[in-house]
Protein backbone atom coordinates (compact mmCIF):
# COMPACT_ATOMS: atom_id res chain seq x y z
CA UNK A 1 213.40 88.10 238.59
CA UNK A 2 210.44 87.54 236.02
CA UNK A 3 209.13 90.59 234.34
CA UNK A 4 208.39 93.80 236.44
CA UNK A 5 204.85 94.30 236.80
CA UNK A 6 204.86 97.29 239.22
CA UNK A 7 207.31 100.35 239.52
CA UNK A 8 206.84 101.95 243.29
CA UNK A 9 208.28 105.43 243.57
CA UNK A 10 209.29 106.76 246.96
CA UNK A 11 210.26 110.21 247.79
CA UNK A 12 211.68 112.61 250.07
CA UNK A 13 210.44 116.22 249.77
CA UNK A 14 211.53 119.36 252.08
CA UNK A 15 209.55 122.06 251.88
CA UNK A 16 210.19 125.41 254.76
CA UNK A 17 207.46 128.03 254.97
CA UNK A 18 204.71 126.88 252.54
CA UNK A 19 201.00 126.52 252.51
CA UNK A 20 201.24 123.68 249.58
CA UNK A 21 197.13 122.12 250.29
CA UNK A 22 194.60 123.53 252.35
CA UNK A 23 191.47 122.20 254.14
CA UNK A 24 188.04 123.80 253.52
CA UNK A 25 189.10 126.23 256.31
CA UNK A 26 192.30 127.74 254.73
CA UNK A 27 195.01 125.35 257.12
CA UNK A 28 197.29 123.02 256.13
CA UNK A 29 195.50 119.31 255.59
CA UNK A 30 196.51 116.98 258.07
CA UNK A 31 196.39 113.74 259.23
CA UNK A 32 197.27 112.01 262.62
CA UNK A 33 199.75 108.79 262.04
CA UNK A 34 201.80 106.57 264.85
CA UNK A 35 199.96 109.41 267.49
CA UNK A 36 201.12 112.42 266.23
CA UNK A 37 199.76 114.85 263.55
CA UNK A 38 201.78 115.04 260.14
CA UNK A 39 201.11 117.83 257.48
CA UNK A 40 199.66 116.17 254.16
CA UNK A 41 199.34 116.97 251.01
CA UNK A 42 196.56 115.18 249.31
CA UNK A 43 196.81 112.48 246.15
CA UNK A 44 194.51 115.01 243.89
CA UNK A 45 196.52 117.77 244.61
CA UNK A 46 199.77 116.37 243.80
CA UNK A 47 198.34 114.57 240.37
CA UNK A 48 196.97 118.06 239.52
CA UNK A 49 200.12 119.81 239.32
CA UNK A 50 201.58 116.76 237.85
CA UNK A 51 199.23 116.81 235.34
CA UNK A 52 199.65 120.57 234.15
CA UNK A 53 203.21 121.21 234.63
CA UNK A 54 204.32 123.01 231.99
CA UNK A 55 208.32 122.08 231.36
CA UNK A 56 210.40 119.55 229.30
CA UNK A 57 208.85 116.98 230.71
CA UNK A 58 205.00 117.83 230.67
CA UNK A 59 202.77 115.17 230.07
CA UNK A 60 201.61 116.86 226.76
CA UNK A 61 205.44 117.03 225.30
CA UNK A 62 205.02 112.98 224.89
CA UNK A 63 204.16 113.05 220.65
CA UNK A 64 201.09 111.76 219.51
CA UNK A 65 199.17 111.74 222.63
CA UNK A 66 195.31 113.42 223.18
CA UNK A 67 194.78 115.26 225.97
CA UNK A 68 191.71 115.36 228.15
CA UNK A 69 189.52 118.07 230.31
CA UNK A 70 187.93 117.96 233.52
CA UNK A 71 184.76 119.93 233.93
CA UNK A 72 181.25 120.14 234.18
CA UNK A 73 180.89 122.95 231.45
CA UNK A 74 182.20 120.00 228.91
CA UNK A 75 178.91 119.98 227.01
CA UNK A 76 178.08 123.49 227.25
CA UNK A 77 181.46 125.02 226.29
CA UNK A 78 182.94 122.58 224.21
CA UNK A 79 180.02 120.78 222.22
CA UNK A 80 177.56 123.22 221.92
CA UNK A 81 179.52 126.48 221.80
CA UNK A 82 181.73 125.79 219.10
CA UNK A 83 178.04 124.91 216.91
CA UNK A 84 176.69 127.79 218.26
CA UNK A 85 178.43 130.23 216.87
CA UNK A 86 179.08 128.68 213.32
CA UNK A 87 175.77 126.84 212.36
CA UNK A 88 172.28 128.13 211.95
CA UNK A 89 170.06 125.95 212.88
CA UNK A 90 167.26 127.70 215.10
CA UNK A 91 167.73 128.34 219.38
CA UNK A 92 164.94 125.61 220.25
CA UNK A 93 166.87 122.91 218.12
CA UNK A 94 170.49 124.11 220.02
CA UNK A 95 168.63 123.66 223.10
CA UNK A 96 167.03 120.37 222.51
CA UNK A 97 169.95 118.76 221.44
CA UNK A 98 171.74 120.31 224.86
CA UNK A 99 169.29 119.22 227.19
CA UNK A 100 169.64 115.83 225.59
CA UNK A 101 173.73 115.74 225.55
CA UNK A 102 173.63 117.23 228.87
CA UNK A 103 171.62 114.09 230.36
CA UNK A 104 173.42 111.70 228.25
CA UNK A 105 177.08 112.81 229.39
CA UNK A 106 176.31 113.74 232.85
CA UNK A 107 173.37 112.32 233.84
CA UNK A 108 169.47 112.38 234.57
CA UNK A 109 170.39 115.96 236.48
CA UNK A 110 172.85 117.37 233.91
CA UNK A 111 170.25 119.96 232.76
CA UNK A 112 171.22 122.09 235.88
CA UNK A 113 174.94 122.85 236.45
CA UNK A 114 174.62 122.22 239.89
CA UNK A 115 174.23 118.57 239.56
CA UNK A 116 176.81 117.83 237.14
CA UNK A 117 180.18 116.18 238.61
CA UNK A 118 182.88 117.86 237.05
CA UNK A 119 183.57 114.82 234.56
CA UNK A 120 187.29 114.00 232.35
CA UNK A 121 186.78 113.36 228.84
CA UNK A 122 189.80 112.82 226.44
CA UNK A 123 189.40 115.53 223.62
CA UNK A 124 188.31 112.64 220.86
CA UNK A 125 185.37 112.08 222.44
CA UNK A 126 184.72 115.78 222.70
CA UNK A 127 185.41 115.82 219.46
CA UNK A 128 183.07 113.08 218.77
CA UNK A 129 179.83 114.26 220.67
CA UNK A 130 180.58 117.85 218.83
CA UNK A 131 180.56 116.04 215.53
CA UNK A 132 177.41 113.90 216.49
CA UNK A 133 175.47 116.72 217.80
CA UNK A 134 176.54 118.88 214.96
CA UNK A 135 174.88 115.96 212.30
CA UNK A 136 171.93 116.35 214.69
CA UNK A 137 171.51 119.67 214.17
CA UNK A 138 171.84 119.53 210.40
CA UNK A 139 169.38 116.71 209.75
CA UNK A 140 167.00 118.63 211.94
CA UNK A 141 167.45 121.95 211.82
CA UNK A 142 163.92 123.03 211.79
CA UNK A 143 162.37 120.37 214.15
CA UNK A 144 163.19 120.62 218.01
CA UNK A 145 161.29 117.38 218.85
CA UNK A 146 163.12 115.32 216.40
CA UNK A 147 166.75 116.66 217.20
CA UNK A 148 166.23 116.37 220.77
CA UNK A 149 165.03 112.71 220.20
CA UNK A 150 167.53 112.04 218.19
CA UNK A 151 170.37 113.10 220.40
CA UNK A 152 168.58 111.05 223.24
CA UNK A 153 168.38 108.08 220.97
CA UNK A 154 172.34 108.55 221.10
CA UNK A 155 173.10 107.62 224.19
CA UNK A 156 170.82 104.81 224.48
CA UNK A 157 172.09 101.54 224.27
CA UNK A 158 175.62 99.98 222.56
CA UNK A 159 175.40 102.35 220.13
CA UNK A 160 175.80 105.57 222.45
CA UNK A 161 177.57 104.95 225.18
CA UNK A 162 181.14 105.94 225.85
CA UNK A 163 182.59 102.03 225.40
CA UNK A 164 181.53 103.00 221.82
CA UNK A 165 183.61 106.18 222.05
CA UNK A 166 186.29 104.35 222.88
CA UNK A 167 186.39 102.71 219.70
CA UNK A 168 186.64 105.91 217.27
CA UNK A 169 190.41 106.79 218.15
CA UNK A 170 193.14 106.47 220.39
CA UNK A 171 193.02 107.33 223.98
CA UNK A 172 189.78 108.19 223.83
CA UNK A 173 189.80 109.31 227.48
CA UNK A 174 193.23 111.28 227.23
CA UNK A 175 196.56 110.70 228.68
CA UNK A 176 194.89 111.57 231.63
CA UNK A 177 192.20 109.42 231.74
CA UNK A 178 194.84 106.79 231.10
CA UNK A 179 196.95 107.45 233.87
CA UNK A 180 195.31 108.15 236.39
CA UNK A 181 191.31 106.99 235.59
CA UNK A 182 187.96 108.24 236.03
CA UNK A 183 184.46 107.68 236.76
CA UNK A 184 181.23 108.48 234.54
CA UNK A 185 178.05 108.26 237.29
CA UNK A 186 175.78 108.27 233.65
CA UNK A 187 177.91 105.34 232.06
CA UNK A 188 179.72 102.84 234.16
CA UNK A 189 181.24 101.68 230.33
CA UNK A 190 183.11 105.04 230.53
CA UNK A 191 185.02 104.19 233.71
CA UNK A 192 188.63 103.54 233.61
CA UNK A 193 190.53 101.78 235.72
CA UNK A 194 194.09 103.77 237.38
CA UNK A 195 197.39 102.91 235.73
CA UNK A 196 199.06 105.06 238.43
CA UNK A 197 198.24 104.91 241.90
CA UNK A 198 199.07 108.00 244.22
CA UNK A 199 199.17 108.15 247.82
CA UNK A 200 198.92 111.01 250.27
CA UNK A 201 201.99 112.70 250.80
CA UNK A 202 202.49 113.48 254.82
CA UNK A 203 205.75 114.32 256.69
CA UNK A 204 207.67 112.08 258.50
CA UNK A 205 207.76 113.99 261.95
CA UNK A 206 205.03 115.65 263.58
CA UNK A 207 203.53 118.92 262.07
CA UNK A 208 205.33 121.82 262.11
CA UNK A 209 203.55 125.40 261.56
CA UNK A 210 203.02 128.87 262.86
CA UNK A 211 200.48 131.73 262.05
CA UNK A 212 202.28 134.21 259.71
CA UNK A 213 201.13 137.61 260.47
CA UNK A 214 201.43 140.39 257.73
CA UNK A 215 200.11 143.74 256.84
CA UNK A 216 199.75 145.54 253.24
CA UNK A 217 200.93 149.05 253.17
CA UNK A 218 198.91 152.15 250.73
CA UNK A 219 201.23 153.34 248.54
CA UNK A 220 199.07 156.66 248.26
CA UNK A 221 198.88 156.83 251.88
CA UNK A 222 199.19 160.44 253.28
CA UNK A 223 200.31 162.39 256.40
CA UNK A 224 196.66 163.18 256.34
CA UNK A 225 195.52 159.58 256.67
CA UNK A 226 194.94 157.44 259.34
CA UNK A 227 198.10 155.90 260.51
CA UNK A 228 198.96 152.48 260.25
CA UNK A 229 198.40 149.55 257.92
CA UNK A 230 195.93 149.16 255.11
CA UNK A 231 195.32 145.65 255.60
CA UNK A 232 195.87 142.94 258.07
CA UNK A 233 195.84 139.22 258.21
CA UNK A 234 197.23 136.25 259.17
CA UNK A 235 197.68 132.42 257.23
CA UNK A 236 198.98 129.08 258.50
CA UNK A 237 203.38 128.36 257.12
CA UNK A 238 204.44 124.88 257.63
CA UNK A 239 207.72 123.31 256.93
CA UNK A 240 208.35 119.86 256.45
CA UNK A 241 209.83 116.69 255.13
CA UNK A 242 207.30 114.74 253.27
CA UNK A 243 207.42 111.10 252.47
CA UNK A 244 205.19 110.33 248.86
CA UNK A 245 204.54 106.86 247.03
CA UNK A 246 203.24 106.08 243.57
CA UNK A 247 202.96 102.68 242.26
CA UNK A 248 202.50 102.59 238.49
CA UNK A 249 200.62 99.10 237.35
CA UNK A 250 202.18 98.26 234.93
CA UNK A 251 199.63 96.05 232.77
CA UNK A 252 197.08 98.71 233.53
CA UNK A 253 199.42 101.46 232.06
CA UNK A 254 199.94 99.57 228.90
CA UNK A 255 196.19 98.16 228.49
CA UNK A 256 195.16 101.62 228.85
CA UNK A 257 197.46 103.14 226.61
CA UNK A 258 196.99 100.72 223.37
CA UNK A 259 193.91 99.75 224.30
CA UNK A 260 194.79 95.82 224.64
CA UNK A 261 193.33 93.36 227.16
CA UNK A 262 195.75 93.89 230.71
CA UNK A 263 196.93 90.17 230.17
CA UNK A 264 197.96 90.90 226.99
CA UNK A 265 199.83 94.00 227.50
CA UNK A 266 203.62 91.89 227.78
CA UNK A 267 202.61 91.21 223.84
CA UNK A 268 201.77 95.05 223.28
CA UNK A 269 203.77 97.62 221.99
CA UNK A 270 205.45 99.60 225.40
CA UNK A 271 207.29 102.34 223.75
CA UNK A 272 204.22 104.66 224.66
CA UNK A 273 204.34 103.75 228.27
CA UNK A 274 208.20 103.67 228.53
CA UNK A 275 208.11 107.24 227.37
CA UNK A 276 205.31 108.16 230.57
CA UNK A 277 207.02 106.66 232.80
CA UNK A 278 210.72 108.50 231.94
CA UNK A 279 208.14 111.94 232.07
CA UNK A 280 206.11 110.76 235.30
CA UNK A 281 209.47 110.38 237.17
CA UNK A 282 211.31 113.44 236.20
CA UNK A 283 207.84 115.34 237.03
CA UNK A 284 207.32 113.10 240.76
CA UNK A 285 210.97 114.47 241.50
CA UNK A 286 210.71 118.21 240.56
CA UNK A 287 207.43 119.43 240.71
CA UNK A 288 205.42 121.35 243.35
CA UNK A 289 202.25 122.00 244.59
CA UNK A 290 201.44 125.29 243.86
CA UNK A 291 199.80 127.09 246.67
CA UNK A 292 200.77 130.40 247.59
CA UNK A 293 203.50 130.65 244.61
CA UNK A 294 203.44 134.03 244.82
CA UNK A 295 204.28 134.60 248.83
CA UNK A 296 206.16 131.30 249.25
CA UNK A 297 207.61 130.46 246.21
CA UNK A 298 207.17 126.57 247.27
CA UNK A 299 209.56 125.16 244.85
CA UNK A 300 211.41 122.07 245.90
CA UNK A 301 212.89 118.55 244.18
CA UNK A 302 213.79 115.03 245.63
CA UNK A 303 216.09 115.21 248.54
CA UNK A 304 215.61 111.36 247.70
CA UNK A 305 214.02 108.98 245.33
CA UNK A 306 214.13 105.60 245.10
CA UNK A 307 212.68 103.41 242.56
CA UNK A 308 211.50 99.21 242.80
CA UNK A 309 210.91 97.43 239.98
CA UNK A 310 209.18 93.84 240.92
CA UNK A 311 206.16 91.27 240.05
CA UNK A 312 204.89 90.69 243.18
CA UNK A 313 202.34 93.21 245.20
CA UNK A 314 203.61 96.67 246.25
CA UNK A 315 203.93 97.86 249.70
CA UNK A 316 204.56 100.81 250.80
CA UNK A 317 207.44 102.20 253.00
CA UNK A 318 205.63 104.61 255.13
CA UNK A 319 205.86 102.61 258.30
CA UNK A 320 209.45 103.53 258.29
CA UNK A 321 207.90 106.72 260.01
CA UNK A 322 205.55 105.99 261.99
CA UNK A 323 207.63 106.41 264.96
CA UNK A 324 208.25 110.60 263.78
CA UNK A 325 211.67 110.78 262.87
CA UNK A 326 213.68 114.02 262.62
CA UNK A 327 212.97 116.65 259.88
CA UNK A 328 216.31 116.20 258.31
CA UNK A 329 217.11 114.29 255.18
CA UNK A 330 219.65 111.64 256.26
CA UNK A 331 217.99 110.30 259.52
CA UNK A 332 214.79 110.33 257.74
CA UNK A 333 216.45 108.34 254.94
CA UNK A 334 218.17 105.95 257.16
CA UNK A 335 214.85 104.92 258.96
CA UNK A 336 213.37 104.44 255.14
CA UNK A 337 216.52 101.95 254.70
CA UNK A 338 216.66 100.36 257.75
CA UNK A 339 212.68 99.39 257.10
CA UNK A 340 213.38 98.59 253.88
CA UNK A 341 215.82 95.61 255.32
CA UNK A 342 213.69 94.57 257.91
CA UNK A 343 211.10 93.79 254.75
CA UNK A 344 214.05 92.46 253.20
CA UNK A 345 214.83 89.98 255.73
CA UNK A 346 211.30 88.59 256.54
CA UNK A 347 210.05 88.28 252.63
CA UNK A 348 213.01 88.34 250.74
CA UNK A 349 213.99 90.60 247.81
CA UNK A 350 212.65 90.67 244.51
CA UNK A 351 213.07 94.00 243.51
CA UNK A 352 215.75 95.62 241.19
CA UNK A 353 216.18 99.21 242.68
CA UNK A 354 217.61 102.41 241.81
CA UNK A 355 218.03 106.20 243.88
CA UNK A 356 218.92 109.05 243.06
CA UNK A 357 219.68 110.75 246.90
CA UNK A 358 221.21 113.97 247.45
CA UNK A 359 223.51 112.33 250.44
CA UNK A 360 225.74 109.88 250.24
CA UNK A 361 223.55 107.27 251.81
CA UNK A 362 222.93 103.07 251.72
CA UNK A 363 219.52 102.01 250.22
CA UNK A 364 219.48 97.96 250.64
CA UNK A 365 219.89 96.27 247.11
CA UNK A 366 219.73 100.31 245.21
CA UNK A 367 222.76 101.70 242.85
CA UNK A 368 222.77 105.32 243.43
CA UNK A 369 222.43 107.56 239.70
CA UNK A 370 221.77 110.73 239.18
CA UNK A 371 217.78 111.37 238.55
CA UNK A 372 217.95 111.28 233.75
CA UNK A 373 219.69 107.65 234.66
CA UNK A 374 216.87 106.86 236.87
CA UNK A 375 214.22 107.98 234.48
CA UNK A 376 215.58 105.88 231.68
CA UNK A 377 216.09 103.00 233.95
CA UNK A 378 212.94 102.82 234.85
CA UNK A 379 211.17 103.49 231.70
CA UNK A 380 213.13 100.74 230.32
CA UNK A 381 213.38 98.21 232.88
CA UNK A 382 210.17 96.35 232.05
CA UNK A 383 210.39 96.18 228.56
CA UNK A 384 213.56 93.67 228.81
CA UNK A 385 212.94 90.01 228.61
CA UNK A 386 214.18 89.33 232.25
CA UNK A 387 212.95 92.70 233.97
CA UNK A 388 216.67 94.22 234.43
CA UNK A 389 218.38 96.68 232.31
């Protein structure tokens, strides 16, 4: 097998009474597949909680990484605020310079929070515009016309524009912005292409949920009082056994990373990316959404995960169920294995594989290892010279 060029990540995860991602009416999302309706739980949602998991293996625990933030309050908050409250050039030079920022990060219609996207910038260039607009203020402190010209003159051309960001550190854009991209509407230099692709998550039967009704008791409640509850309401529970897929691009993860050219990146250094993808695996496998934590206590890992290592395009396994299977672990797991060697059969196999499977099970061409020996297989797998380990 020549080099891996893609890791694809499948997983099995059962979760019973949960509300993990809701629609903008407060119900489960859902989607209809092979004519019935599965419960979902959307790509954003599940690289959220992914992103801010807070455990050994957090994103942020990787050494000498930047992190990033999303928001449209990036400018405001972050830029201006901290020059706010230290500097002293006058209010109508702050706001100048703010107006101009505002346009220049998020557009013609930044100047109203309402029409800013909420947009991911990797703390060195927040860092960056702070110190820019902070040199503005300085050389004009008493002149609102020049400072707001001069921090419009900053994102005008080569010289302004978030390709020129890129240059002053690191992962300019964050980890994040790394992993999993982002798009600038203001500067389509900014944009950066996904390392890690994320599907929808979705269950491998049809949906299964029920109404849960409750009431909340007064504690001071007297004999006096009107009998009965002090509140009642209802919410959707589902249960379910949820199929995800990630494929990480591997080029893509290591061009954006050390900030090479993609056809370059077998030349580049990988330790950085080995050490994401060991962290991105142990986080696919044990962490939840987190809706309702506090009512449902939605916490679940990998009944299953398997992992393919390979040069050629991914695919992924979810027509295994699109005939609904049963919401049990080992019949959903045999249909993901008996697709698996149907795909086999008709266009070969060149893919090294590894699971890690809570029952004793047969994955075509896949060693079974527990989930630290799957993490370290896989972060390690396409940095060897033949793409096995």
């Amino acid at each position: 097998m020549t080099n891996a060029r893609f890791l694809q990540i499948h997983t099995l995860h059962s979760y019973p009474a949960a509300l993990l991602n809701r629609d903008d009416s407060g119900l489960a999302k859902r989607m209809p597949y092979g004519g019935a309706v599965r419960t979902r739980i959307s790509s954003q949602c599940l690289k959220r909680h992914w992103r801010v998991a807070e455990d050994e293996f957090a994103l942020h625990n990787i050494p000498d990484v930047e992190a990033a933030v999303r928001s449209r309050d990036i400018v405001s908050r972050r830029v201006m605020g901290p020059l706010r409250n230290g500097s002293s050039p006058n209010e109508e030079v702050f706001e100048a310079v703010e107006e101009a920022f505002q346009k220049g990060v998020y557009g013609d219609s930044g100047t109203e929070r309402s029409g800013r996207q909420p947009l991911l910038l990797g703390l060195p260039e927040v860092k960056f515009l702070r110190e820019e607009a902070q040199a503005i203020c300085v050389e004009h402190a008493t002149d609102a016309k020049a400072a707001g010209a001069a921090a419009a003159d900053l994102f005008k051309g080569q010289r302004g524009n978030f390709r020129a960001f890129r240059e002053t550190a690191r992962l300019p854009g964050g980890l994040e912005g790394a992993l999993f991209g982002r798009m600038v509407t203001s500067d389509p230099a900014a944009n950066i292409d996904a390392a890690i692709h994320v599907a929808h998550a979705f269950t491998v039967h049809a949906e299964e949920s029920e109404s849960d009704y409750f009431s909340v008791v007064d504690d001071l409640q007297g004999d006096e009082d009107d009998p009965g509850a002090a509140h009642i309401g209802d919410m959707e529970l589902t249960a379910g056994l949820f199929y995800g897929y990630v494929v990480v691009d591997l080029p893509g993860l290591v061009s954006n990373l050390e900030g090479c050219d993609a056809q370059e990146w077998d030349s580049a250094d990988k330790s950085l990316a080995g050490k994401v993808i060991e962290h991105l695996v142990h986080l696919i496998a044990t962490v939840s959404p987190g809706a309702k934590l506090g009512s449902t206590a939605p916490y679940a890992y990998a009944d299953l995960m398997l992992i393919e290592a390979g040069s050629r395009q991914p695919r992924s396994l979810a027509n295994a169920f699109r005939t609904p299977t049963q919401a049990q672990t080992a019949p959903a797991a045999g249909a993901l294995a008996r697709y698996l060697d149907k795909l086999d059969s008709a266009y070969g196999v060149r893919e090294t594989r590894r699971v890690t499977s809570l029952e004793e099970l047969a994955i075509p061409g896949a060693d079974r290892v527990p989930l630290d020996e799957l993490a370290d297989w896989a972060s390690n797998i396409f940095r060897s010279e033949n793409g096995e380990n």
